[in-house]
C-alpha atoms as a PDB file:
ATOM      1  CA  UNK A   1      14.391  11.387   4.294  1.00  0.00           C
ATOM      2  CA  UNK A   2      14.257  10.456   0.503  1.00  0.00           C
ATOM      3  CA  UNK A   3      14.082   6.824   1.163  1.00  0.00           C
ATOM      4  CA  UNK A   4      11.662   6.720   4.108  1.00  0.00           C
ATOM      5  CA  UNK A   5       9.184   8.652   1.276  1.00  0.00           C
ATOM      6  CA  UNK A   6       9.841   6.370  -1.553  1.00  0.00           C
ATOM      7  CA  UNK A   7       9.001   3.532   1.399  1.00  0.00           C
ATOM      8  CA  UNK A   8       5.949   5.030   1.973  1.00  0.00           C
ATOM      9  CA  UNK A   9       4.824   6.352  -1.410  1.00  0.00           C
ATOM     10  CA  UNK A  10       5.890   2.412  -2.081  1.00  0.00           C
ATOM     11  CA  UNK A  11       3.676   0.811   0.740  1.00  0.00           C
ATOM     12  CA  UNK A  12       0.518   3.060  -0.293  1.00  0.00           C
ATOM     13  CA  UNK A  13       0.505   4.890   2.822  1.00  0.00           C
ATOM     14  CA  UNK A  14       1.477   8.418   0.944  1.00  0.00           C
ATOM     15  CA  UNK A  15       0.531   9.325  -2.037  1.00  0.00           C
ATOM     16  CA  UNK A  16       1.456  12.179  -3.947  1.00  0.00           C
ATOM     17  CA  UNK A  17      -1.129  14.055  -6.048  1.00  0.00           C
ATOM     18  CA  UNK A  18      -1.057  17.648  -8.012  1.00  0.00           C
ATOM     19  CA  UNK A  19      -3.835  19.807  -7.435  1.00  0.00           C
ATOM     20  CA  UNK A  20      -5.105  21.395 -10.751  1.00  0.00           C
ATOM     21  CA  UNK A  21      -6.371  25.056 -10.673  1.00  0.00           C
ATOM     22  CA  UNK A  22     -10.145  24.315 -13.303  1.00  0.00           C
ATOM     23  CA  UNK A  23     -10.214  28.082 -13.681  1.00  0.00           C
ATOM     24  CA  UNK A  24      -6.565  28.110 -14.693  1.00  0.00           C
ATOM     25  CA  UNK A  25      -7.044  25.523 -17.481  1.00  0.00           C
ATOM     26  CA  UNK A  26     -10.713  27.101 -19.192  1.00  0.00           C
ATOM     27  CA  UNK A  27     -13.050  25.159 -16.870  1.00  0.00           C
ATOM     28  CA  UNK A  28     -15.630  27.801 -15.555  1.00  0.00           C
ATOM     29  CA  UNK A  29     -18.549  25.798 -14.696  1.00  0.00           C
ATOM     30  CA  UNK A  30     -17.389  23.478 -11.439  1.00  0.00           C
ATOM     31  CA  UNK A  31     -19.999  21.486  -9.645  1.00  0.00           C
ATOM     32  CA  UNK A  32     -21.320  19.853  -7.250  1.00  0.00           C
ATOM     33  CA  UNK A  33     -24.218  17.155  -7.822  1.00  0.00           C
ATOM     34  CA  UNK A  34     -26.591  15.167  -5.454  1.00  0.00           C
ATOM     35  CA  UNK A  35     -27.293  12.270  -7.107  1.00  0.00           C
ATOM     36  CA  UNK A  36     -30.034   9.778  -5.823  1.00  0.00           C
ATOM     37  CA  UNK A  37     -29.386   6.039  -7.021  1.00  0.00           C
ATOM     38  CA  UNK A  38     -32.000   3.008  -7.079  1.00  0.00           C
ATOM     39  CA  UNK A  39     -30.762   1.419  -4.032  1.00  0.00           C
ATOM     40  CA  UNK A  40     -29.091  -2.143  -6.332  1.00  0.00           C
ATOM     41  CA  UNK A  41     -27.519   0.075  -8.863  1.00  0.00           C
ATOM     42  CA  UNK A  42     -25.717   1.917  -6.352  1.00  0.00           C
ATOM     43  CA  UNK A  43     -21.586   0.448  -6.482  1.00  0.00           C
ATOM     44  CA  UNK A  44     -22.072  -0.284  -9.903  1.00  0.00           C
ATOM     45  CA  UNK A  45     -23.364   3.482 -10.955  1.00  0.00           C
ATOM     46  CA  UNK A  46     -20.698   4.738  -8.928  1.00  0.00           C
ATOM     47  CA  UNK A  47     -18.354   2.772 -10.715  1.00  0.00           C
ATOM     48  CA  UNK A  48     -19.779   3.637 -13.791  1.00  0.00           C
ATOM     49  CA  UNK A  49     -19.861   7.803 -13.011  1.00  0.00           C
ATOM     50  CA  UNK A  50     -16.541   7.884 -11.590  1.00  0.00           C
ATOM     51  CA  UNK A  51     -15.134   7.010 -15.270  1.00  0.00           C
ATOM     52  CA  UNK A  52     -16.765   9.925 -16.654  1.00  0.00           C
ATOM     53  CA  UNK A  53     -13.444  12.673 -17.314  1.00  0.00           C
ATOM     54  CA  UNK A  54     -15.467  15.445 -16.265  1.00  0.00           C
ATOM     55  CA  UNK A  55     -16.071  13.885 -12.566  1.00  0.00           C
ATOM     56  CA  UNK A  56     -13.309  15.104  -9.837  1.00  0.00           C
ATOM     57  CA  UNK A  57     -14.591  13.376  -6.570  1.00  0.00           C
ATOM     58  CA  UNK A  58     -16.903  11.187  -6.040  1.00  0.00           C
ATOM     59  CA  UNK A  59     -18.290   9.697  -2.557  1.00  0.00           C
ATOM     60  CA  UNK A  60     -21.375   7.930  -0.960  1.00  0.00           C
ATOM     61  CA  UNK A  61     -23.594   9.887   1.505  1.00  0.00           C
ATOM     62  CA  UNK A  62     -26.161   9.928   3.767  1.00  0.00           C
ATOM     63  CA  UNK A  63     -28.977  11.634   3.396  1.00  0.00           C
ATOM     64  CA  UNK A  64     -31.059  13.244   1.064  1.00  0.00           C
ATOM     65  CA  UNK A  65     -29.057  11.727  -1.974  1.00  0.00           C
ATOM     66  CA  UNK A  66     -26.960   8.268  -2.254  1.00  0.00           C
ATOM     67  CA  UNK A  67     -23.886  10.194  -3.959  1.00  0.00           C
ATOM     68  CA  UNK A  68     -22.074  13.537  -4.690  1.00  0.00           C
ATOM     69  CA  UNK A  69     -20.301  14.044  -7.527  1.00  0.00           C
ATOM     70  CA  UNK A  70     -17.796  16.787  -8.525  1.00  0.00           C
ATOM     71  CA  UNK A  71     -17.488  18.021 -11.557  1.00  0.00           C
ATOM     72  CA  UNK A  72     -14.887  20.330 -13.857  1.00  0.00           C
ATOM     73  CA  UNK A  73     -16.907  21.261 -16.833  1.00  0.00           C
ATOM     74  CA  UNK A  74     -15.832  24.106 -19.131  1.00  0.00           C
ATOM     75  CA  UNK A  75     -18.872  25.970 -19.200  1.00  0.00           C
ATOM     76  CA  UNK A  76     -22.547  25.664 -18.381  1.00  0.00           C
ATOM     77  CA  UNK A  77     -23.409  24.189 -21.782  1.00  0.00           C
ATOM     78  CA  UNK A  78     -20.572  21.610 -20.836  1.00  0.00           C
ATOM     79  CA  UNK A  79     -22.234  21.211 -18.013  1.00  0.00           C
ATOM     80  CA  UNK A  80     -25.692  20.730 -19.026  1.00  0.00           C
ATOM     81  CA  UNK A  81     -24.322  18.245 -21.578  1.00  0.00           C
ATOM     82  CA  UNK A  82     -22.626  15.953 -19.219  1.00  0.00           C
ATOM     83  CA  UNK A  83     -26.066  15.833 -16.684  1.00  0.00           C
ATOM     84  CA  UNK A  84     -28.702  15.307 -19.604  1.00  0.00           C
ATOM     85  CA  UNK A  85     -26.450  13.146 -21.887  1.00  0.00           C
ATOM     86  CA  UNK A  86     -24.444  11.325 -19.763  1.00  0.00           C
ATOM     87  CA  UNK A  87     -24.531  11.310 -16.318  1.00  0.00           C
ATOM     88  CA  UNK A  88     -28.700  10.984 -16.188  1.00  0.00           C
ATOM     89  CA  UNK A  89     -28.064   8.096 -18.241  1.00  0.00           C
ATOM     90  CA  UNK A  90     -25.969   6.017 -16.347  1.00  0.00           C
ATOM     91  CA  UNK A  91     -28.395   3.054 -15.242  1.00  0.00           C
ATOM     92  CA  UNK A  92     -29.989   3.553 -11.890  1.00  0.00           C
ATOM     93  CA  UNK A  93     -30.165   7.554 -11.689  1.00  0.00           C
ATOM     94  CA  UNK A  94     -33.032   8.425 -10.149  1.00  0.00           C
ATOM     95  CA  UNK A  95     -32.543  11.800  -9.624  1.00  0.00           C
ATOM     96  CA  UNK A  96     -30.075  15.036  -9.392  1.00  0.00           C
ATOM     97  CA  UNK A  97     -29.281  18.298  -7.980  1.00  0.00           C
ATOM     98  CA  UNK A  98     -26.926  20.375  -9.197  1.00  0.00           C
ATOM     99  CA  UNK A  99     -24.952  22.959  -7.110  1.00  0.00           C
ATOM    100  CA  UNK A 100     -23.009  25.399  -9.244  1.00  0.00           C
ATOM    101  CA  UNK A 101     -19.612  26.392  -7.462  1.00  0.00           C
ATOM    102  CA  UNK A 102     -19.206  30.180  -7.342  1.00  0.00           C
ATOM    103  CA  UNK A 103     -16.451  30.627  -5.083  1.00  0.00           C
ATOM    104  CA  UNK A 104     -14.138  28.551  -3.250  1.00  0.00           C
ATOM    105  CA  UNK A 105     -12.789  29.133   0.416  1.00  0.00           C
ATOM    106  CA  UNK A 106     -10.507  26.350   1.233  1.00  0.00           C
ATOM    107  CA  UNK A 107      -9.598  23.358  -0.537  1.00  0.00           C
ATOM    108  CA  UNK A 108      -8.194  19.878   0.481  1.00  0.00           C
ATOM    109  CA  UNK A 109      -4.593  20.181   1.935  1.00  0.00           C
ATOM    110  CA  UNK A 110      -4.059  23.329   2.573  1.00  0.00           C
ATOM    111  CA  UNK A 111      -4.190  24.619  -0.797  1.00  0.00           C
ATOM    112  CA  UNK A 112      -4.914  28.263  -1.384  1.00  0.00           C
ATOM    113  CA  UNK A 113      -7.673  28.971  -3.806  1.00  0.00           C
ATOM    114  CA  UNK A 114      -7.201  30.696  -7.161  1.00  0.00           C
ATOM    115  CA  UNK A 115      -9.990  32.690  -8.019  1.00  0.00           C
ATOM    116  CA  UNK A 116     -10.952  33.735 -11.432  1.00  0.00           C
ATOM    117  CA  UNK A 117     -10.137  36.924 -12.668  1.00  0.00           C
ATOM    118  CA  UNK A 118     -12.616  39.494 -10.960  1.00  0.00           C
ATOM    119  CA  UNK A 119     -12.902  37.377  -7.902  1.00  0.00           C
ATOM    120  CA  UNK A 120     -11.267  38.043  -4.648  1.00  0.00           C
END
């Protein structure tokens, strides 16, 4: 079993990832963020936003906005920081929305959610 897994972990067709808990390690202000690109600056903002440490996930939609971002950010302040300072910035935003998580149901995989203290 061991070697067919290293096989596949060594072909790219499993991967193995750790899930972080953000309330676990101080980050109380997850979010989720419509972002609306200038239609050029699209792949290259992406590229650009998906370096910022505070962004989780990142994929192209359709729709009302050209990308949604997640984000871990350790408070609101954090979190207004990151949209007006950097993410805003990044050549080719047009626009945003922001979409503060409050609670999580499921998550990718199976994993159960860990809610803050307070939450059940």
């Amino acid at each position: 079993m061991r070697n067919r897994v290293n096989r596949l972990v060594k072909e790219r067709i499993l991967q193995v990832v750790g899930m972080v808990d953000p309330y676990q390690l101080g980050f109380d202000a997850p979010a989720l963020i419509g972002v609306s690109v200038s239609p050029p600056d699209i792949d290259r903002a992406a590229a650009e936003i998906a370096e910022l440490p505070e962004v989780s996930y990142l994929i192209m939609v359709s729709g009302d906005f050209d990308l949604y971002v997640e984000v871990m950010c350790r408070d609101r302040d954090h979190l207004a920081t990151f949209l007006n300072e950097r993410l805003r910035k990044v050549e080719g935003v047009q626009r945003t929305e922001t979409f503060l998580i409050l609670k999580t149901y499921k998550l990718a995989y199976g994993a159960a959610p860990n809610h803050p203290p307070g939450q059940h």
